[in-house]
C-alpha atoms as a PDB file:
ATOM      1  CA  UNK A   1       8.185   0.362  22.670  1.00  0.00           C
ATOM      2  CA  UNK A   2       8.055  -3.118  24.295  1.00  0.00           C
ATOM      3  CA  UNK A   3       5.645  -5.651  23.647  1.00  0.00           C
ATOM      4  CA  UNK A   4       5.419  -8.666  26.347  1.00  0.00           C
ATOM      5  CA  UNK A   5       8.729  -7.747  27.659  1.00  0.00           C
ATOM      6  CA  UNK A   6      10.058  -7.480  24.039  1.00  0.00           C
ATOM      7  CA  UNK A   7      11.528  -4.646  22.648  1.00  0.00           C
ATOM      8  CA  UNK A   8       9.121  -3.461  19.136  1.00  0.00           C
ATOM      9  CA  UNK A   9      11.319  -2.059  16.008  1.00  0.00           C
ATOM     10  CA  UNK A  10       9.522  -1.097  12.868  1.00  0.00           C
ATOM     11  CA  UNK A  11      10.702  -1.877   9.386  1.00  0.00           C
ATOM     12  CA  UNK A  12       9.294   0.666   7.219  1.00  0.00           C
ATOM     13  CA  UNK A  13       8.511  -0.202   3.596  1.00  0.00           C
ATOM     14  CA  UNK A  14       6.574   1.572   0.719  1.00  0.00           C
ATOM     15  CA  UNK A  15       3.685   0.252  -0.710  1.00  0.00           C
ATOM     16  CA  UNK A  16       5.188  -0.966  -4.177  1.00  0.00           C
ATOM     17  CA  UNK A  17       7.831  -2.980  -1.577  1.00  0.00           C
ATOM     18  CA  UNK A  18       5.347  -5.297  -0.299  1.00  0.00           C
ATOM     19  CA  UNK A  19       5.980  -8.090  -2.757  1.00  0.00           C
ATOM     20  CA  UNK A  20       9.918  -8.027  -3.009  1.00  0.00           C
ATOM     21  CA  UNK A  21      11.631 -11.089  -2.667  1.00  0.00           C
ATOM     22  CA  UNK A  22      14.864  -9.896  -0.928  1.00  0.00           C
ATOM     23  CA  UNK A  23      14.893  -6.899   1.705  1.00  0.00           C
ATOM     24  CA  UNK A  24      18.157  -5.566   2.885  1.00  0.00           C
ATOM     25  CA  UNK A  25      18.105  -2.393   5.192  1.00  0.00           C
ATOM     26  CA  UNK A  26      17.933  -0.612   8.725  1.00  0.00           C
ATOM     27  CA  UNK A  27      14.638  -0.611  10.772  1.00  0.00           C
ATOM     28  CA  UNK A  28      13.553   2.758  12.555  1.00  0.00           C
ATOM     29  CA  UNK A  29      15.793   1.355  15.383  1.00  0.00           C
ATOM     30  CA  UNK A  30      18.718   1.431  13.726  1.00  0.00           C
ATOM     31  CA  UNK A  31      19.315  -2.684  13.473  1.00  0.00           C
ATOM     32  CA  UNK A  32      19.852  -4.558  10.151  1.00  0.00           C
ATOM     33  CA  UNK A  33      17.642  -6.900   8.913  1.00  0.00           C
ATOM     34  CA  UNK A  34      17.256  -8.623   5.955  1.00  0.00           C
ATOM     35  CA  UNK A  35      14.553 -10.670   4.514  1.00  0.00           C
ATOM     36  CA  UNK A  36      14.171 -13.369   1.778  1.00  0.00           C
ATOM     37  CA  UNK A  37      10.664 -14.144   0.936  1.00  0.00           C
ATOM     38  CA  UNK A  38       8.168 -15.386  -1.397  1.00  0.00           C
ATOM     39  CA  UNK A  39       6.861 -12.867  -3.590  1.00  0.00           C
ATOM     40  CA  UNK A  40       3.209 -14.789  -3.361  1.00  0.00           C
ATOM     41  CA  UNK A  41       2.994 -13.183   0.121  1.00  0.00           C
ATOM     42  CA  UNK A  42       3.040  -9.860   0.264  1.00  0.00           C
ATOM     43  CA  UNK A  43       4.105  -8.341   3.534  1.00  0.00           C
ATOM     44  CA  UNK A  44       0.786  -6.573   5.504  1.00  0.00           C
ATOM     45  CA  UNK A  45       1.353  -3.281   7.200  1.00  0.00           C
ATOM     46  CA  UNK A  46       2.077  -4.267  11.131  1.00  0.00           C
ATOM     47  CA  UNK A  47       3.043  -7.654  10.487  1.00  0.00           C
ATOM     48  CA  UNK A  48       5.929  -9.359  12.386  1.00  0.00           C
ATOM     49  CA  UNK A  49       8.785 -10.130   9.943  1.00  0.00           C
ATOM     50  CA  UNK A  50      11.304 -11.206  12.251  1.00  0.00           C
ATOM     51  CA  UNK A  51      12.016 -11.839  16.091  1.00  0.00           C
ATOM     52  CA  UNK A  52      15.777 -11.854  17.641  1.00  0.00           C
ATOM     53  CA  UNK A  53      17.679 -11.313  20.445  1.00  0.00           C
ATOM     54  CA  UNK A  54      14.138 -10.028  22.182  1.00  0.00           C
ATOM     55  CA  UNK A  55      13.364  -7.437  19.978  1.00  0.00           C
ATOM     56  CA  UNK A  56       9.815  -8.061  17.850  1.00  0.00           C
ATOM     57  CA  UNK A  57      10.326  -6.024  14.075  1.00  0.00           C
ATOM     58  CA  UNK A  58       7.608  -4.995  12.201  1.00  0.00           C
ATOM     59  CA  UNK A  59       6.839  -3.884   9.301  1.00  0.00           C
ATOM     60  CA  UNK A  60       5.118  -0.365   8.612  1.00  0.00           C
ATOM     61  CA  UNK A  61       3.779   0.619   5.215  1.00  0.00           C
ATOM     62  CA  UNK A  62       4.771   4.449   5.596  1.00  0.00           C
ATOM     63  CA  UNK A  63       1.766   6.480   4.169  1.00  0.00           C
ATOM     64  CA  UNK A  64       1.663   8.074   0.362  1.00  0.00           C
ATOM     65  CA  UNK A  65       0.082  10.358  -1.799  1.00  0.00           C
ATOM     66  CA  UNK A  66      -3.007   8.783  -3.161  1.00  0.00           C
ATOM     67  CA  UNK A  67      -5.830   9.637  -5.530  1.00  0.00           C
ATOM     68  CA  UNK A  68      -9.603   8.727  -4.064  1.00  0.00           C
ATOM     69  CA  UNK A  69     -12.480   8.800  -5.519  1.00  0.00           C
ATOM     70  CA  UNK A  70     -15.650   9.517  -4.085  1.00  0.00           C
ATOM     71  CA  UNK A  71     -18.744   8.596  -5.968  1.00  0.00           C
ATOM     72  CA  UNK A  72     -21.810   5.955  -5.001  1.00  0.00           C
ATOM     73  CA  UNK A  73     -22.631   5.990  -8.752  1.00  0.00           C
ATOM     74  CA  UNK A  74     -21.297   2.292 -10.054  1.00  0.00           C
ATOM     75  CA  UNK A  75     -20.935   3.400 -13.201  1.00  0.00           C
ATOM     76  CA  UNK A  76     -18.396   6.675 -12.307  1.00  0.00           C
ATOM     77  CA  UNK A  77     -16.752   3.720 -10.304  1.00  0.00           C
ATOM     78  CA  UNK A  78     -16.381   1.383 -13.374  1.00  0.00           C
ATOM     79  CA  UNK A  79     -15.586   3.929 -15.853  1.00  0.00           C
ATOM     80  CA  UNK A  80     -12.817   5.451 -13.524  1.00  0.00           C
ATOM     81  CA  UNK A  81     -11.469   2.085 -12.452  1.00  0.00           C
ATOM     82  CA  UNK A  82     -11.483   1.469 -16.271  1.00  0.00           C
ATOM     83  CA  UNK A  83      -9.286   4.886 -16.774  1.00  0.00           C
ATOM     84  CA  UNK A  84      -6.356   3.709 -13.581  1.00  0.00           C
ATOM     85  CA  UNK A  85      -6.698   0.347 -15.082  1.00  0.00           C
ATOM     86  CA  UNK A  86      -5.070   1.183 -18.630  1.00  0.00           C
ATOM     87  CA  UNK A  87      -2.209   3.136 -16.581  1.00  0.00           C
ATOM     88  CA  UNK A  88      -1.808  -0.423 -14.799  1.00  0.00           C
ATOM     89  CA  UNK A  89      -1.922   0.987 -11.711  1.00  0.00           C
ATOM     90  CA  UNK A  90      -2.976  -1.162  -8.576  1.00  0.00           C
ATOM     91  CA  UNK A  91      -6.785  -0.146  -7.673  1.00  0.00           C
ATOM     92  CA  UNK A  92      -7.382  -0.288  -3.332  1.00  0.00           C
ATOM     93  CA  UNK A  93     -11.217  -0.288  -2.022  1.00  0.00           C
ATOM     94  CA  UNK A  94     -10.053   1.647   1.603  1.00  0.00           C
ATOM     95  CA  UNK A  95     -13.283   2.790   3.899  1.00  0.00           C
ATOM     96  CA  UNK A  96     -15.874   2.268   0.303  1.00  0.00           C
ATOM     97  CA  UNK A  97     -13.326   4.421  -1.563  1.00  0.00           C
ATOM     98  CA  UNK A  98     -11.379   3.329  -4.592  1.00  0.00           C
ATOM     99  CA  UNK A  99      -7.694   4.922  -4.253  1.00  0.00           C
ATOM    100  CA  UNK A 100      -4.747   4.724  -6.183  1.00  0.00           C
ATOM    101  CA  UNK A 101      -1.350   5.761  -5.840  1.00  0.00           C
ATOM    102  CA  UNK A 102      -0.384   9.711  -6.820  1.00  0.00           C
ATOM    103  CA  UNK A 103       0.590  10.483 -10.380  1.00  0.00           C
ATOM    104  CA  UNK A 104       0.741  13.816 -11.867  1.00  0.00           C
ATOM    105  CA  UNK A 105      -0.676  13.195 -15.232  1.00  0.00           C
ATOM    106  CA  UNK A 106      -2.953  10.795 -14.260  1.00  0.00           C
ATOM    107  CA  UNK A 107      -4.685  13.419 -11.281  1.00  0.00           C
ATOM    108  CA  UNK A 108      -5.193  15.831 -14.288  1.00  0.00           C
ATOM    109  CA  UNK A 109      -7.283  13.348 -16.734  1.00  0.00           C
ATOM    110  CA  UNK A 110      -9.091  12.099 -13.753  1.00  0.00           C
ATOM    111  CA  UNK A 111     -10.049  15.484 -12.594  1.00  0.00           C
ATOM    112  CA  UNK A 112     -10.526  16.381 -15.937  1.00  0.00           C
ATOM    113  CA  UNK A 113     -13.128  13.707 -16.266  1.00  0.00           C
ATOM    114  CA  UNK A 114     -14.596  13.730 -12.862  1.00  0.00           C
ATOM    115  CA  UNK A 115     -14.309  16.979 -11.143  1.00  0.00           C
ATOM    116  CA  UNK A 116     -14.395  17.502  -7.422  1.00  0.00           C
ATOM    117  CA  UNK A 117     -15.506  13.564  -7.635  1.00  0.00           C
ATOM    118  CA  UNK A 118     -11.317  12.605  -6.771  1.00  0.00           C
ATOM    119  CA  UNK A 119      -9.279  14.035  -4.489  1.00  0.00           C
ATOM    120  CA  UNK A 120      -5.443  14.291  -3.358  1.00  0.00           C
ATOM    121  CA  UNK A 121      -5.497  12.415   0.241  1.00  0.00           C
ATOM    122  CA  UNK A 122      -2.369  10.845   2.072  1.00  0.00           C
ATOM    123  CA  UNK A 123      -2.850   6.771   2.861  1.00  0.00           C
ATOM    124  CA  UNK A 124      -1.417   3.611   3.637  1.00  0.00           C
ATOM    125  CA  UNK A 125      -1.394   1.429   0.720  1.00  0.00           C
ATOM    126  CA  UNK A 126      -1.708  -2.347   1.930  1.00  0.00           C
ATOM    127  CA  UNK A 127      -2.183  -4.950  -0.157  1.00  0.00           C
ATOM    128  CA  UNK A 128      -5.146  -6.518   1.998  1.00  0.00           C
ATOM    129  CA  UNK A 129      -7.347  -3.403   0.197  1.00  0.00           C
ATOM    130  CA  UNK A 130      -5.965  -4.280  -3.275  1.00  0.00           C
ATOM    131  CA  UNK A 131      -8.902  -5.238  -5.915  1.00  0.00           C
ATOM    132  CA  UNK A 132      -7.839  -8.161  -6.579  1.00  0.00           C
ATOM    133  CA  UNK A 133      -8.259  -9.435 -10.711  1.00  0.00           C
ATOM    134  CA  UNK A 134      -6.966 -12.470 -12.711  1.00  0.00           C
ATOM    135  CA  UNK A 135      -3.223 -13.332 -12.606  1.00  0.00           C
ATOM    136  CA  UNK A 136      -2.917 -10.609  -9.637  1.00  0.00           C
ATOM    137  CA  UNK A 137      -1.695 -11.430  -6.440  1.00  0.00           C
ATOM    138  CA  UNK A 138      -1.296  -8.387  -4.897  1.00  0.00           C
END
């Protein structure tokens, strides 16, 4: 893929990457790259992390299992943002839905609690949907 006559390589990272100070590894295109950042800012899915030798890398947040939850009702919201909150689990607000990443255990409370209300769906987690609270900086 070229971009402006230069060549486009993706780094792909998980979600839970995003905020690592040191990156060492191969992108899609086979080149190695490594990275030394600040963990204050948290790579974004399609950013540029580096440009050499005419080739343009960025970086792709490669999708995951997530948990959504579907409800209007502010207080199902609350009390199930309450419930992924004791877990310590990052909470995302992607398209008015609050998602969180996959765990086992944690899909059978929820579902327990709320019914047909969450839902297994594949997404990309990137920190520009995290719900932000004191002393995160996700």
């Amino acid at each position: 893929m070229t971009d402006s006559n230069r060549e486009i390589d993706f780094l792909s990272l998980q979600w839970y990457e995003v905020n690592r100070t040191v990156i060492k590894r191969k992108t899609e295109g086979g080149r190695d790259v490594s990275l030394s950042r600040s963990s204050e800012t948290p790579i974004h899915d399609g950013e540029i992390v580096c440009m050499e030798d005419g080739v343009t890398v960025k970086a792709r947040i490669e999708p995951c299992i997530c948990i959504v939850l579907h409800a209007d009702d502010i207080a199902i919201v609350g009390s199930f943002c309450f419930d992924v909150g004791n877990r310590h689990l990052p909470i995302f607000l992607i398209e008015d839905k609050i998602v969180v990443s996959y765990d086992g255990r944690l899909f059978q409370a929820l579902s327990g609690k709320y019914g047909d209300k969450v839902q297994v769906v594949t997404k990309v987690l990137d920190v520009k949907y995290a719900i932000k609270a004191f002393g995160n900086y996700l």
